[in-house]
Protein backbone atom coordinates (compact mmCIF):
# COMPACT_ATOMS: atom_id res chain seq x y z
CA UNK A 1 -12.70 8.62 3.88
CA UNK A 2 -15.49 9.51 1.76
CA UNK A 3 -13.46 7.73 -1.57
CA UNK A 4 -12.88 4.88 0.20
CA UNK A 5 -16.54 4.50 0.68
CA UNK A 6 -17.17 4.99 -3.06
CA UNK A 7 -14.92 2.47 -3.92
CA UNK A 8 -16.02 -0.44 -1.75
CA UNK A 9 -19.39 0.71 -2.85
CA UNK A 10 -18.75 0.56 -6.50
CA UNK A 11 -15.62 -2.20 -6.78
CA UNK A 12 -16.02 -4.32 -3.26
CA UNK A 13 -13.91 -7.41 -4.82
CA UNK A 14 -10.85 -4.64 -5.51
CA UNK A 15 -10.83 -3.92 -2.03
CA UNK A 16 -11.64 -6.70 -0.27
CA UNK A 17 -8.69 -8.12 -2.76
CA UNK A 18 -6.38 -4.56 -1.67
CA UNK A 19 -7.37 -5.42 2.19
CA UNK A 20 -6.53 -9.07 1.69
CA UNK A 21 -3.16 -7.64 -0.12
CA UNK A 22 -2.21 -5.71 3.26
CA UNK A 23 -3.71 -8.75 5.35
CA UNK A 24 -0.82 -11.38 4.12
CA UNK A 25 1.80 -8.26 3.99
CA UNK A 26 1.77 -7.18 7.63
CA UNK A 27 1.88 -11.14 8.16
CA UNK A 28 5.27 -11.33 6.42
CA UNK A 29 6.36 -8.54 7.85
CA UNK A 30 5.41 -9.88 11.51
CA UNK A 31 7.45 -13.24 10.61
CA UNK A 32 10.39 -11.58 8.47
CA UNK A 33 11.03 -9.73 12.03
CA UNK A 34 10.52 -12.07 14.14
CA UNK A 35 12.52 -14.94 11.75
CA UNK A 36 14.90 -13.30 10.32
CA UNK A 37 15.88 -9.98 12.08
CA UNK A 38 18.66 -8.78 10.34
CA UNK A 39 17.05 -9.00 6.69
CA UNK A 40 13.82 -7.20 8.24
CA UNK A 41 16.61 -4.81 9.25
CA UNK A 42 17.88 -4.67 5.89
CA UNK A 43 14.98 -4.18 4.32
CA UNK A 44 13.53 -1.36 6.26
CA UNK A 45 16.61 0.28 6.38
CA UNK A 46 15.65 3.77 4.67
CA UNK A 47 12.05 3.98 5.03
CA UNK A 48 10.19 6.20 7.28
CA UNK A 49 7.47 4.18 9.07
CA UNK A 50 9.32 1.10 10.32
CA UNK A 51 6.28 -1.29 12.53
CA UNK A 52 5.08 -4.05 10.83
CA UNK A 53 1.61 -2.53 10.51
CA UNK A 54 2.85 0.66 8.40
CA UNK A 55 5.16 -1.65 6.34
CA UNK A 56 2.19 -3.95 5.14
CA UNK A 57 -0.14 -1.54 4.68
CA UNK A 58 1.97 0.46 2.37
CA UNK A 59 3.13 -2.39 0.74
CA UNK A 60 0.73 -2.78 -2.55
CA UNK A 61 1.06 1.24 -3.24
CA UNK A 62 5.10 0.51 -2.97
CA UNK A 63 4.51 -2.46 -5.08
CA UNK A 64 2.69 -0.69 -7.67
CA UNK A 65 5.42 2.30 -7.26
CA UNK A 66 8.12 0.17 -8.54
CA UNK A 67 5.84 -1.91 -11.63
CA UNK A 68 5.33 1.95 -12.64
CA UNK A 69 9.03 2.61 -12.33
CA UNK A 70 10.23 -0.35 -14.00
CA UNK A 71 7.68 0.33 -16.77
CA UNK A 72 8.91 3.87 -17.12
CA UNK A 73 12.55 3.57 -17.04
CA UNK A 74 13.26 0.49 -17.82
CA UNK A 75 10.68 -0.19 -21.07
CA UNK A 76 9.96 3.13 -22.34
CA UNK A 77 12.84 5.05 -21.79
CA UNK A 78 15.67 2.72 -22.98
CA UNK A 79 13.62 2.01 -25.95
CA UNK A 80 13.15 6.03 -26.93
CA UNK A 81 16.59 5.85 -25.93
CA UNK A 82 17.49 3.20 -28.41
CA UNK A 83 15.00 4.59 -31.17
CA UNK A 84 17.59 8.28 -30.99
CA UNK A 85 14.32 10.27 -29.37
CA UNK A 86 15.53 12.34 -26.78
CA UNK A 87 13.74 11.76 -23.88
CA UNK A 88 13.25 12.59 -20.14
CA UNK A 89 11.31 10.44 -17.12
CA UNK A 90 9.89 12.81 -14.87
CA UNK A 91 7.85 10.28 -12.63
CA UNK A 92 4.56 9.25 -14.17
CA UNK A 93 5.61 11.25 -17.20
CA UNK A 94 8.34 10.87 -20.66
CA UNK A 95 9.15 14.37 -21.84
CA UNK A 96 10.14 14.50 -25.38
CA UNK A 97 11.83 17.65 -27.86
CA UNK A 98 8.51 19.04 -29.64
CA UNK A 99 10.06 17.27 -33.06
CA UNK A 100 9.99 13.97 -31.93
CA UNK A 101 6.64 13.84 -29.99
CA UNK A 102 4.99 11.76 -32.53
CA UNK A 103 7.53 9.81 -32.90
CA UNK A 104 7.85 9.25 -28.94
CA UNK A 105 4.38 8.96 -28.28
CA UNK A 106 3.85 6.09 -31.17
CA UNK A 107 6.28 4.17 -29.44
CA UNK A 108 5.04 4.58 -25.70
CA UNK A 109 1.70 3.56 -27.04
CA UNK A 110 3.19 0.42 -28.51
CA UNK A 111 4.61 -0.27 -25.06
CA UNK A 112 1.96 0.54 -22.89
CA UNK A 113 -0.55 -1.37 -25.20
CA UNK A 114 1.95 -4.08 -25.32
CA UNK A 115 2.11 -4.45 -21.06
CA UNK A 116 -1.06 -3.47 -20.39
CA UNK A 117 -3.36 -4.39 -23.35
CA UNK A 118 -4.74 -1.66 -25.52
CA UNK A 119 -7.46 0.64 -24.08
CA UNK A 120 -6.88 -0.41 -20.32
CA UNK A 121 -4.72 2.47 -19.43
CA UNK A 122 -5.21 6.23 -20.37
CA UNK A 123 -2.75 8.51 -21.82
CA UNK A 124 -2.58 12.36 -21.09
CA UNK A 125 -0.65 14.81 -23.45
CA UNK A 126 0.66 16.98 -21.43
């Protein structure tokens, strides 16, 4: 694809570094199956796409998936949880009541700036 091409154009390391990523993934997934069937099993239990190939390749945007998540749920939510801001994860996103907005977004600013240093994410108000 045409973004692809942009993006090894303008970052090559980044995806020689996301095609190394896959590389070592579909690896572990090819010895996880063959070594130890049943975990493999256990592991791929509810995902679609179930050959080694599929699971590697996916594996950094699951990866990523889950840091997001964690960052989410698990950092900003309990702590607007345990500031008394009403609040609500939808994906990629913390809702907040109009009234405590400021106070919300102060404190996912402090988080975000705390995980992933100030100025090296960007924030959208919704």
């Amino acid at each position: 694809p045409q973004s692809k091409i942009r993006l090894r154009k303008h970052y090559p390391s980044l995806v020689a570094w996301m095609d190394t990523f896959k590389q070592v993934s579909i690896q572990y997934f090819e010895r996880l199956k063959k070594n130890e069937p049943k975990r493999f099993k256990a592991i791929i239990g509810n995902r679609k796409k179930k050959d080694v190939y599929s699971l590697g390749n996916s594996n950094l945007a699951v990866a990523l998936q889950r840091i997001e998540s964690k960052i989410f749920i698990d950092y900003i939510l309990d702590s607007c949880f345990m500031a008394g801001i009403s609040a609500f994860s939808k994906h990629d996103s913390i809702l907040f009541k109009e009234s405590q907005s400021s106070k919300g977004k102060k404190l996912m600013v402090n988080i975000l700036d705390e995980i992933l240093g100030n100025g090296n994410y960007k924030l959208s108000l919704g």
